[in-house]
N, C-alpha and C. Protein backbone atom coordinates (compact mmCIF):
# COMPACT_ATOMS: atom_id res chain seq x y z
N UNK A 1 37.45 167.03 137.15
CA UNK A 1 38.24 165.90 136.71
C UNK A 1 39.09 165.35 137.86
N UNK A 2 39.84 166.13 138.93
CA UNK A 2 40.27 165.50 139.93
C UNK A 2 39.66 164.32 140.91
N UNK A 3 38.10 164.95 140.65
CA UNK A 3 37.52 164.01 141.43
C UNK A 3 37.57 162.42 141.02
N UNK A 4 37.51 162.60 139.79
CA UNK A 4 37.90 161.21 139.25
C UNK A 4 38.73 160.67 139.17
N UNK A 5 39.79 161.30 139.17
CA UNK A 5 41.41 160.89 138.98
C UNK A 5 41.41 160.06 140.64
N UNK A 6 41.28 160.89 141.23
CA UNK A 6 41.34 160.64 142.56
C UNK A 6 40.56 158.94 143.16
N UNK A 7 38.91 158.84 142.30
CA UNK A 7 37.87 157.63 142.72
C UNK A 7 39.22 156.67 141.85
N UNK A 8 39.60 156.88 140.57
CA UNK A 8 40.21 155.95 139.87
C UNK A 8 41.33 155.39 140.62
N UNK A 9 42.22 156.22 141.28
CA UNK A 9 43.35 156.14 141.66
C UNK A 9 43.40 154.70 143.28
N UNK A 10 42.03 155.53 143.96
CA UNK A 10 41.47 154.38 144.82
C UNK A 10 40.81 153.32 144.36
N UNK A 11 40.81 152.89 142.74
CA UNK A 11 39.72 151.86 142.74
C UNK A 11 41.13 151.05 141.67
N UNK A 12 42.29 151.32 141.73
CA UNK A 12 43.61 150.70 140.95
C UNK A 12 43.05 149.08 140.78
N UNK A 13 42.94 148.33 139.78
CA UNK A 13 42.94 146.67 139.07
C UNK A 13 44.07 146.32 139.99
N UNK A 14 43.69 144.94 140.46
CA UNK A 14 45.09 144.09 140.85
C UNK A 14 46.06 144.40 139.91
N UNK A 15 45.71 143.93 139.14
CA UNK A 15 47.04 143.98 138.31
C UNK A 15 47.72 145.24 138.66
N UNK A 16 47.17 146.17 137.99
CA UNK A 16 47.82 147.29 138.36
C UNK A 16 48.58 148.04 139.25
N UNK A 17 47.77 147.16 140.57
CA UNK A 17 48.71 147.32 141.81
C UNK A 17 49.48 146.59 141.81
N UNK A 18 49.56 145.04 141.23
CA UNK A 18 50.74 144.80 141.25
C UNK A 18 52.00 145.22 140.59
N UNK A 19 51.55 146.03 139.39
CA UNK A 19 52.77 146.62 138.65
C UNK A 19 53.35 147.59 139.24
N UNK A 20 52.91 147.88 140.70
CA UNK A 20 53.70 148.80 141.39
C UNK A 20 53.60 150.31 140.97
N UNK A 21 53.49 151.17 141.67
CA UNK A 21 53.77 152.64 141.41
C UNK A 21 54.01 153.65 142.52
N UNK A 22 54.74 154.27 142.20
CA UNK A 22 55.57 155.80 143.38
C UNK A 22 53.93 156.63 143.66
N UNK A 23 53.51 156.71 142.54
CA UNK A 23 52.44 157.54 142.57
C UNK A 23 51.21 157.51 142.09
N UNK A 24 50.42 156.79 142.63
CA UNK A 24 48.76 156.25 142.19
C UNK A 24 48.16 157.09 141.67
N UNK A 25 48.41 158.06 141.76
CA UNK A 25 47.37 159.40 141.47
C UNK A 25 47.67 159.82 139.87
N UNK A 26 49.26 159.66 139.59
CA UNK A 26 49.55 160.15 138.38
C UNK A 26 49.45 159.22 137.23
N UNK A 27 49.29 157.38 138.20
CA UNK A 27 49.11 156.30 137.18
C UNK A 27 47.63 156.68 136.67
N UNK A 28 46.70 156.71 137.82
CA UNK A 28 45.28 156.72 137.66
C UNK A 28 45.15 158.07 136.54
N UNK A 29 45.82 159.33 136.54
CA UNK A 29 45.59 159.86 135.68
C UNK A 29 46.06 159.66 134.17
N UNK A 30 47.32 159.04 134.13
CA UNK A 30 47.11 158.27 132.94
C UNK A 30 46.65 157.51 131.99
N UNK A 31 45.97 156.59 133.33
CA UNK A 31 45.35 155.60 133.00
C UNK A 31 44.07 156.45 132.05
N UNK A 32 43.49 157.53 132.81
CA UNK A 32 41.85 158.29 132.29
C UNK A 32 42.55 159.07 130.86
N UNK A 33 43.79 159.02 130.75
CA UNK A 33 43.77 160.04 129.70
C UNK A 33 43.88 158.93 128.07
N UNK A 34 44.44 158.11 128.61
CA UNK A 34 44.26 156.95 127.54
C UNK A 34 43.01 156.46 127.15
N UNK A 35 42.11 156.57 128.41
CA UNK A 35 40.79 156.10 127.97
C UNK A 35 40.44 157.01 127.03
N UNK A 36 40.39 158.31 128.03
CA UNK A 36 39.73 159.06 127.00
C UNK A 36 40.09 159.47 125.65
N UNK A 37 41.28 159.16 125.09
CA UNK A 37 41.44 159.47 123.73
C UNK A 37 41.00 158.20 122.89
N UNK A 38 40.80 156.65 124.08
CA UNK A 38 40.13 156.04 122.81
C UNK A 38 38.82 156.37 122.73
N UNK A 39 38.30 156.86 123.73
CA UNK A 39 36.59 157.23 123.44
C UNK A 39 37.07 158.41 122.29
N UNK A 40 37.38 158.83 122.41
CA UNK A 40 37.89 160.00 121.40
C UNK A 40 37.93 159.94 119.83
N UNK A 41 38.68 158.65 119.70
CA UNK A 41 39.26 159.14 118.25
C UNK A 41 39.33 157.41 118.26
N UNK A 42 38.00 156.42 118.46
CA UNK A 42 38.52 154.98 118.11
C UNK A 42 38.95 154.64 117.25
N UNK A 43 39.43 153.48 116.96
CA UNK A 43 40.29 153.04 116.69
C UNK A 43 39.40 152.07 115.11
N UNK A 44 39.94 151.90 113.93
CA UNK A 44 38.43 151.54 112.94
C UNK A 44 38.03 150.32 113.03
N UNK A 45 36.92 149.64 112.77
CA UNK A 45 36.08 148.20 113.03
C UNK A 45 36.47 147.62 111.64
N UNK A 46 36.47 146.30 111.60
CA UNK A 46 36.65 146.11 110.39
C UNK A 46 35.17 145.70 110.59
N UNK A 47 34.61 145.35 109.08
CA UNK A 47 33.13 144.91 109.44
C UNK A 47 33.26 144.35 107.78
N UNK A 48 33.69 142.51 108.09
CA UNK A 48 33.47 141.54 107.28
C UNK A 48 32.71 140.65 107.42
N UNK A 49 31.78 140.13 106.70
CA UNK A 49 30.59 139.11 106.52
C UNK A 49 31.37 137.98 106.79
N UNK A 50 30.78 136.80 107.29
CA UNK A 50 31.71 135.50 108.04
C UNK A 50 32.22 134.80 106.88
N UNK A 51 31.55 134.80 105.59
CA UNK A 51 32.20 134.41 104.29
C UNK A 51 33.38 135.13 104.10
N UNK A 52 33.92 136.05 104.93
CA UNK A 52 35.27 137.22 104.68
C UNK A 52 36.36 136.58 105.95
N UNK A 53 35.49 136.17 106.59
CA UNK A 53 36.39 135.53 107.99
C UNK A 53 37.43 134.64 107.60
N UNK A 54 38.90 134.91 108.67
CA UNK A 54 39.85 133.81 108.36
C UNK A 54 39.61 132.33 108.56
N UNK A 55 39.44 131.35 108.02
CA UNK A 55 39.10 130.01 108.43
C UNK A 55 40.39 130.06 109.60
N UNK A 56 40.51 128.68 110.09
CA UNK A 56 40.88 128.48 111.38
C UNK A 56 42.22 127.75 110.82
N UNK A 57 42.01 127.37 109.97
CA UNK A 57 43.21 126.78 109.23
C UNK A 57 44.33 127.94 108.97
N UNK A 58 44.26 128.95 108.57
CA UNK A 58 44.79 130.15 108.24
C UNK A 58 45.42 130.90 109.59
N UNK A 59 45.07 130.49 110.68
CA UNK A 59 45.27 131.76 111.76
C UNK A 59 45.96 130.70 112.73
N UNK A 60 45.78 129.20 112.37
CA UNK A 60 46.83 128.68 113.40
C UNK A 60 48.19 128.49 112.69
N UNK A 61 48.91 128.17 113.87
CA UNK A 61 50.46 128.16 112.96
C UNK A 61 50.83 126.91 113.42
């Protein structure tokens, strides 16, 4: 697992570098541990037929 922490840590999103950090290594491992609990334990789908869908009227404000 280090090895990855480590490729992740060198391969940081702009963004991410721009949000700044003391320590790349411990962001990048955060970053993998979040992934991996959504591979883990996702998160539920809703799964509605488009007759179930919000019209567009409904979802703007």
């Amino acid at each position: 697992m280090t090895d990855r922490i480590e490729q992740r840590a060198a391969e940081l999103l702009p963004e991410e570098r721009a949000a700044g950090s003391a320590d790349p290594r411990a962001q990048a491992e955060a970053i993998l541990d979040d992934s991996d609990q959504r591979e883990d334990t996702p998160e539920a789908v809703e799964n509605r037929r488009s007759d179930e869908a919000a019209t567009s009227a409904e979802t703007t404000r």
